[in-house]
C-alpha atoms as a PDB file:
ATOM      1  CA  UNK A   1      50.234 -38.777  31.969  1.00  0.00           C
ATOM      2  CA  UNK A   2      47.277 -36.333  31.203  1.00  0.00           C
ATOM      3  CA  UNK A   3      44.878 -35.690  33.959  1.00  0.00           C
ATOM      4  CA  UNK A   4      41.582 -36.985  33.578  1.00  0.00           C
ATOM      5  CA  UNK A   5      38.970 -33.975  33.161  1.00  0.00           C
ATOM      6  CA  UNK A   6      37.743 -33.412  36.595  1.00  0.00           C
ATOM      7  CA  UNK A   7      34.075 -33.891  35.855  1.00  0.00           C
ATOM      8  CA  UNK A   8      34.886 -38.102  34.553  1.00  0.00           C
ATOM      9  CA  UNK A   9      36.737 -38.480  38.473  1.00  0.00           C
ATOM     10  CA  UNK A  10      33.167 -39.095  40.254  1.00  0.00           C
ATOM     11  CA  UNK A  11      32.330 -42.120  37.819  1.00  0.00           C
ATOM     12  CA  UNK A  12      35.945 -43.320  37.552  1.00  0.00           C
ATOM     13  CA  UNK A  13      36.319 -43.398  41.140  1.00  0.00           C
ATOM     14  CA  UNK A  14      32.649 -45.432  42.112  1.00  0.00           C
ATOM     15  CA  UNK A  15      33.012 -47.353  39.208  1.00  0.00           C
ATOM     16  CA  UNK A  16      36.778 -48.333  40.076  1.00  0.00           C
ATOM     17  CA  UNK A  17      35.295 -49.315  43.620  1.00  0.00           C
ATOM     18  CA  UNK A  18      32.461 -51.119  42.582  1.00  0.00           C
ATOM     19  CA  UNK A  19      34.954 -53.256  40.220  1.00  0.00           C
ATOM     20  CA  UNK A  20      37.036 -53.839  42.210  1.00  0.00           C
ATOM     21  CA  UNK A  21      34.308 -55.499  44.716  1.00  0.00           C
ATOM     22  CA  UNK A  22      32.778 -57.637  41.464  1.00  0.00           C
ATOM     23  CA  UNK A  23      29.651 -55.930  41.941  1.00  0.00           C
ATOM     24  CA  UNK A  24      26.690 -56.036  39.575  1.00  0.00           C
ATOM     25  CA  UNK A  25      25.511 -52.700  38.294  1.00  0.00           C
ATOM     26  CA  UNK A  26      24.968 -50.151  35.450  1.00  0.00           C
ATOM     27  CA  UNK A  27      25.579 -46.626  35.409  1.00  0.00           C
ATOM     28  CA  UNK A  28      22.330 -44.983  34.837  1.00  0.00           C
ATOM     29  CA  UNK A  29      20.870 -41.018  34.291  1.00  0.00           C
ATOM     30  CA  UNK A  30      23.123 -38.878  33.572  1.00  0.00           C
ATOM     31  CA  UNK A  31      26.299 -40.470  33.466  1.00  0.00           C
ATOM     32  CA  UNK A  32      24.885 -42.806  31.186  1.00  0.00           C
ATOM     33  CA  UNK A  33      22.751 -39.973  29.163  1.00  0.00           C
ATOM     34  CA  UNK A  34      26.939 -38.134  28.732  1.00  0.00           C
ATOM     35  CA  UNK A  35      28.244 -41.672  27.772  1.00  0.00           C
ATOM     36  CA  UNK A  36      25.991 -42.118  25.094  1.00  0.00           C
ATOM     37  CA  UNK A  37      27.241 -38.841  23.544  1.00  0.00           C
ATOM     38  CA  UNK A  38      25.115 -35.792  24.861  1.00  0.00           C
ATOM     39  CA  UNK A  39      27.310 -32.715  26.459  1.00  0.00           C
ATOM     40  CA  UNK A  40      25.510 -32.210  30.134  1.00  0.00           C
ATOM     41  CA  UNK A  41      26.411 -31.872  33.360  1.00  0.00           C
ATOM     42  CA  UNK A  42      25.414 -33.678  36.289  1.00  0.00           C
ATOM     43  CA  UNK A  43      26.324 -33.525  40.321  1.00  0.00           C
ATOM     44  CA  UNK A  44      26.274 -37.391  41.307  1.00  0.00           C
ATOM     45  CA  UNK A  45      27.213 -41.172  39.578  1.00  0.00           C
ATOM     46  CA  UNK A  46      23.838 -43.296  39.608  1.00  0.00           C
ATOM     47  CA  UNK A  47      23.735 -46.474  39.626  1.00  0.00           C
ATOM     48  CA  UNK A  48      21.074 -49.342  39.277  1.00  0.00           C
ATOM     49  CA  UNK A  49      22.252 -52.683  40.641  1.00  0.00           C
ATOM     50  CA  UNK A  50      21.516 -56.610  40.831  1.00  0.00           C
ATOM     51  CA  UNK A  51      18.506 -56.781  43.249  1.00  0.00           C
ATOM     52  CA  UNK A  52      20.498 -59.552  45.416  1.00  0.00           C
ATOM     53  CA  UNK A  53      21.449 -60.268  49.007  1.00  0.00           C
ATOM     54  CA  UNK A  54      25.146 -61.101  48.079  1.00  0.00           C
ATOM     55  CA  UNK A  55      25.141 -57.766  45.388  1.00  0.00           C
ATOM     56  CA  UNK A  56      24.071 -55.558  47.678  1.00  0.00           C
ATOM     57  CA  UNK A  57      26.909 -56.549  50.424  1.00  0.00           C
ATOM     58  CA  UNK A  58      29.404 -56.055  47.806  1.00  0.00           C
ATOM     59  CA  UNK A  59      28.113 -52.646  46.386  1.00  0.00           C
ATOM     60  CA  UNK A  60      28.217 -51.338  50.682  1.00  0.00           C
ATOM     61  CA  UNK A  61      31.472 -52.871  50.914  1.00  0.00           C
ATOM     62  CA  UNK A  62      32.918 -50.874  47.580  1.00  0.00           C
ATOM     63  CA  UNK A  63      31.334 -47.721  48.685  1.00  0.00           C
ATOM     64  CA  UNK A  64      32.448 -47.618  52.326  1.00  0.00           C
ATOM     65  CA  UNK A  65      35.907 -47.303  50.690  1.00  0.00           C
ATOM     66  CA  UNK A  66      34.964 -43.594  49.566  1.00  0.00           C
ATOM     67  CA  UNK A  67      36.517 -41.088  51.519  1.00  0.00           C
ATOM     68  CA  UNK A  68      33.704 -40.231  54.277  1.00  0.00           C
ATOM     69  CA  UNK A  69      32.127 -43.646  54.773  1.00  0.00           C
ATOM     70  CA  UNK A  70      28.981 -42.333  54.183  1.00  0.00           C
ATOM     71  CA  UNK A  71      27.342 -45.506  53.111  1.00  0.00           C
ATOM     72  CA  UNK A  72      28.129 -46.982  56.650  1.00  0.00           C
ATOM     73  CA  UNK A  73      25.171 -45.301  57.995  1.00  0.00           C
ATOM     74  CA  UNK A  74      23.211 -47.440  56.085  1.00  0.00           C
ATOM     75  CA  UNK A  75      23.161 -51.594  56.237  1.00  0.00           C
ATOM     76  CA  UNK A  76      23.647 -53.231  52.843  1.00  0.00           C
ATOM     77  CA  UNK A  77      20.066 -54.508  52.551  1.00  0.00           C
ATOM     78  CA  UNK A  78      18.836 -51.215  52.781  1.00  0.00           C
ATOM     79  CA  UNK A  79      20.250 -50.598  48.763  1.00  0.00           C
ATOM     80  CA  UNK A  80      17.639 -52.672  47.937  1.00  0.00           C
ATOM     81  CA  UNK A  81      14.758 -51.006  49.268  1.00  0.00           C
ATOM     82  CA  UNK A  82      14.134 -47.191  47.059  1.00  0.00           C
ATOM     83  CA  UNK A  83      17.064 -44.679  46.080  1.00  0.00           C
ATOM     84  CA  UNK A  84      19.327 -44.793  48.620  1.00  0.00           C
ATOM     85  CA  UNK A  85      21.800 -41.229  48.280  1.00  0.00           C
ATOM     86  CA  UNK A  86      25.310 -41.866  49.819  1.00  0.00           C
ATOM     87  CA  UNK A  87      26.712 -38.333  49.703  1.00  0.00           C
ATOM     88  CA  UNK A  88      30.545 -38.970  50.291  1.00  0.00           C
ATOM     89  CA  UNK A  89      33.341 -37.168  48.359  1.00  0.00           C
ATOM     90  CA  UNK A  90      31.142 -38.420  45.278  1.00  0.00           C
ATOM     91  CA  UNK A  91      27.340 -38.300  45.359  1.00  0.00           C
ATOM     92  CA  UNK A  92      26.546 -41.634  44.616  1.00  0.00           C
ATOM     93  CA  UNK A  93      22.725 -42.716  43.676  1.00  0.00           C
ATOM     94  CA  UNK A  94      22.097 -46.262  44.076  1.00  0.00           C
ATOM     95  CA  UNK A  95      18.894 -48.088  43.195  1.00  0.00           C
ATOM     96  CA  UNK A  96      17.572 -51.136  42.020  1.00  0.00           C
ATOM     97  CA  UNK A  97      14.648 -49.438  39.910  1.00  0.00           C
ATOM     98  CA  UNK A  98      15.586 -46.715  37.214  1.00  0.00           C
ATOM     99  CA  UNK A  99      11.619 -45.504  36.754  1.00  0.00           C
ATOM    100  CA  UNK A 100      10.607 -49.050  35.077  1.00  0.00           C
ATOM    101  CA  UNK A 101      13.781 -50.162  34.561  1.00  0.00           C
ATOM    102  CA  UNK A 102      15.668 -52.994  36.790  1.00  0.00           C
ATOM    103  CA  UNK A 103      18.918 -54.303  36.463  1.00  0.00           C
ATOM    104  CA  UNK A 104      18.027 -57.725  35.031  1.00  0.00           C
ATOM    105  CA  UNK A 105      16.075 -56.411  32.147  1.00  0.00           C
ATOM    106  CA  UNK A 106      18.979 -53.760  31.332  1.00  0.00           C
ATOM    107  CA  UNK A 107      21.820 -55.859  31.306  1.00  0.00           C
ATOM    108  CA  UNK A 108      21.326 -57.779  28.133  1.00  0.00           C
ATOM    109  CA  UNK A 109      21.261 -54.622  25.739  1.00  0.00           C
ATOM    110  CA  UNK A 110      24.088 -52.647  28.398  1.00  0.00           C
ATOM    111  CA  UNK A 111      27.032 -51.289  26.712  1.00  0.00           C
ATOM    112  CA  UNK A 112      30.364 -50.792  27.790  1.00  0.00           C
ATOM    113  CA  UNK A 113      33.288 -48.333  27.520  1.00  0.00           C
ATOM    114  CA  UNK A 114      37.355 -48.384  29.465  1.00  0.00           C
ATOM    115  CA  UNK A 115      38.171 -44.844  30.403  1.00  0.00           C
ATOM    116  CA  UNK A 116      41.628 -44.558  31.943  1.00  0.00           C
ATOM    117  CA  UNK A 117      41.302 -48.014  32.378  1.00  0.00           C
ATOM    118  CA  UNK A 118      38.057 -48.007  33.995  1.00  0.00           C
ATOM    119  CA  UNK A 119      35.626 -50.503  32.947  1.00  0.00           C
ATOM    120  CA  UNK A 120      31.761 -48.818  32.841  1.00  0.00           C
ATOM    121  CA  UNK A 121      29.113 -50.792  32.375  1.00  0.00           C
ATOM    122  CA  UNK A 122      25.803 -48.607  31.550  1.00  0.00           C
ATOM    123  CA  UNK A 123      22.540 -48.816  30.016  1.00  0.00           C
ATOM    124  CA  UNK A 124      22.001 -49.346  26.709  1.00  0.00           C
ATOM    125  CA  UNK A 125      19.853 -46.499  24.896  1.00  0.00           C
ATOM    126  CA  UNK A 126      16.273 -48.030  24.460  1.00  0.00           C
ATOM    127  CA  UNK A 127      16.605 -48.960  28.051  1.00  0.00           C
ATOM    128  CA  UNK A 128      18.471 -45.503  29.386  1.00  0.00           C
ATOM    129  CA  UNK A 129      14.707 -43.830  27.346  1.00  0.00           C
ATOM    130  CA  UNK A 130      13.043 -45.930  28.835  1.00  0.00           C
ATOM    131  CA  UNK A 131      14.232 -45.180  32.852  1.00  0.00           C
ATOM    132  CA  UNK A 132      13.539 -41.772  31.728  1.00  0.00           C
ATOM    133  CA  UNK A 133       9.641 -41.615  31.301  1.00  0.00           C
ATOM    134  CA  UNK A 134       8.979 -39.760  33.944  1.00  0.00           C
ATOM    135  CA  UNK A 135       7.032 -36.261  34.523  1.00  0.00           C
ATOM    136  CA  UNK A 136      10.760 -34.548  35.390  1.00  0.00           C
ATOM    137  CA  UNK A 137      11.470 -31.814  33.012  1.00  0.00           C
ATOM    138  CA  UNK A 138      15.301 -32.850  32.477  1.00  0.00           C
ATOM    139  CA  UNK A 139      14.347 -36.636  31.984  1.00  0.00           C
ATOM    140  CA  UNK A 140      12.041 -35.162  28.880  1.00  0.00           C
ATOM    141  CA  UNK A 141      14.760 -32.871  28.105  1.00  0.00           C
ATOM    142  CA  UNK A 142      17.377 -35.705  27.982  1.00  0.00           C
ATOM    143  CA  UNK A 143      14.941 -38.356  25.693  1.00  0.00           C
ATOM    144  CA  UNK A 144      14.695 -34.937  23.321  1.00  0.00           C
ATOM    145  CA  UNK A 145      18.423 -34.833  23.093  1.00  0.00           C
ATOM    146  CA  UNK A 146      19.111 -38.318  22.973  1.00  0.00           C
ATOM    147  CA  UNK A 147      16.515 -39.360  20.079  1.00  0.00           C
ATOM    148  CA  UNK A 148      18.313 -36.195  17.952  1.00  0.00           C
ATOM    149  CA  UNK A 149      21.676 -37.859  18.459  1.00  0.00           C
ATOM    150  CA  UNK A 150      20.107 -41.340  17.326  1.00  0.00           C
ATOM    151  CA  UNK A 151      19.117 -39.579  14.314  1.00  0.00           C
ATOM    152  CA  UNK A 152      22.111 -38.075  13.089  1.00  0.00           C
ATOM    153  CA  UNK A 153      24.313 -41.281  13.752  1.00  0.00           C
END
């Protein structure tokens, strides 16, 4: 078996976890910006999840399996309340706004793709252009890139 290029393991791994624990969410930024075909890098796995009681629980619950525990110093209900950063052996972002972007209006245009047997659910690309209109330079950078690659498909 091939390894998997060490810069898919972040995203493999929380998405794995987050599976595993039924969880509701879409990989957002720029996980989602690589999936949908642009060559970047990025440092952490965000993710924008179901704004619910019983979501959130199960999210805490997937990420307290990551190496440190990180997420432990927070209480489940606190992933619904801003960006919460849970910097563990992966960075992981989790949120339940993407700019003006929420899970319930993403999930009906999200797309989906197995790697290594991974399921990854992530934002489709009006809504992954739409989480980035913001005033960050890279978010304008990444709707540049991402509208050229729209044009040549």
């Amino acid at each position: 078996m091939e390894p998997k290029p060490p810069e898919l393991a972040p995203l493999l791994k929380v998405c794995s976890l987050l599976n595993d624990a039924g969880a509701h969410y879409l990989v957002v930024d720029g996980q989602a910006v690589i999936l949908h075909g642009l060559v970047r890098t990025t440092e952490d796995v965000d993710i924008l999840i179901e704004a619910s009681e019983t979501n959130a629980l199960k999210v805490w619950e997937a990420l307290s399996h990551l190496h440190d525990g990180a997420v432990r110093e927070l209480k489940p209900l606190d992933l619904l309340d801003g960006v919460s950063k849970i910097a563990d052996e992966v960075e992981a972002d989790v949120s339940v706004q993407a700019w003006k972007v929420n899970y319930a209006a993403a999930v009906g245009t999200a797309l989906e793709v197995t790697i290594d047997g991974v399921h990854i659910p992530y934002v489709g690309y009006e809504m992954l252009v739409a989480s980035k209109q913001t005033c960050r330079e890279k978010d304008q950078w990444d709707i540049l890139q991402l509208r050229a690659i729209k044009e040549r498909r």
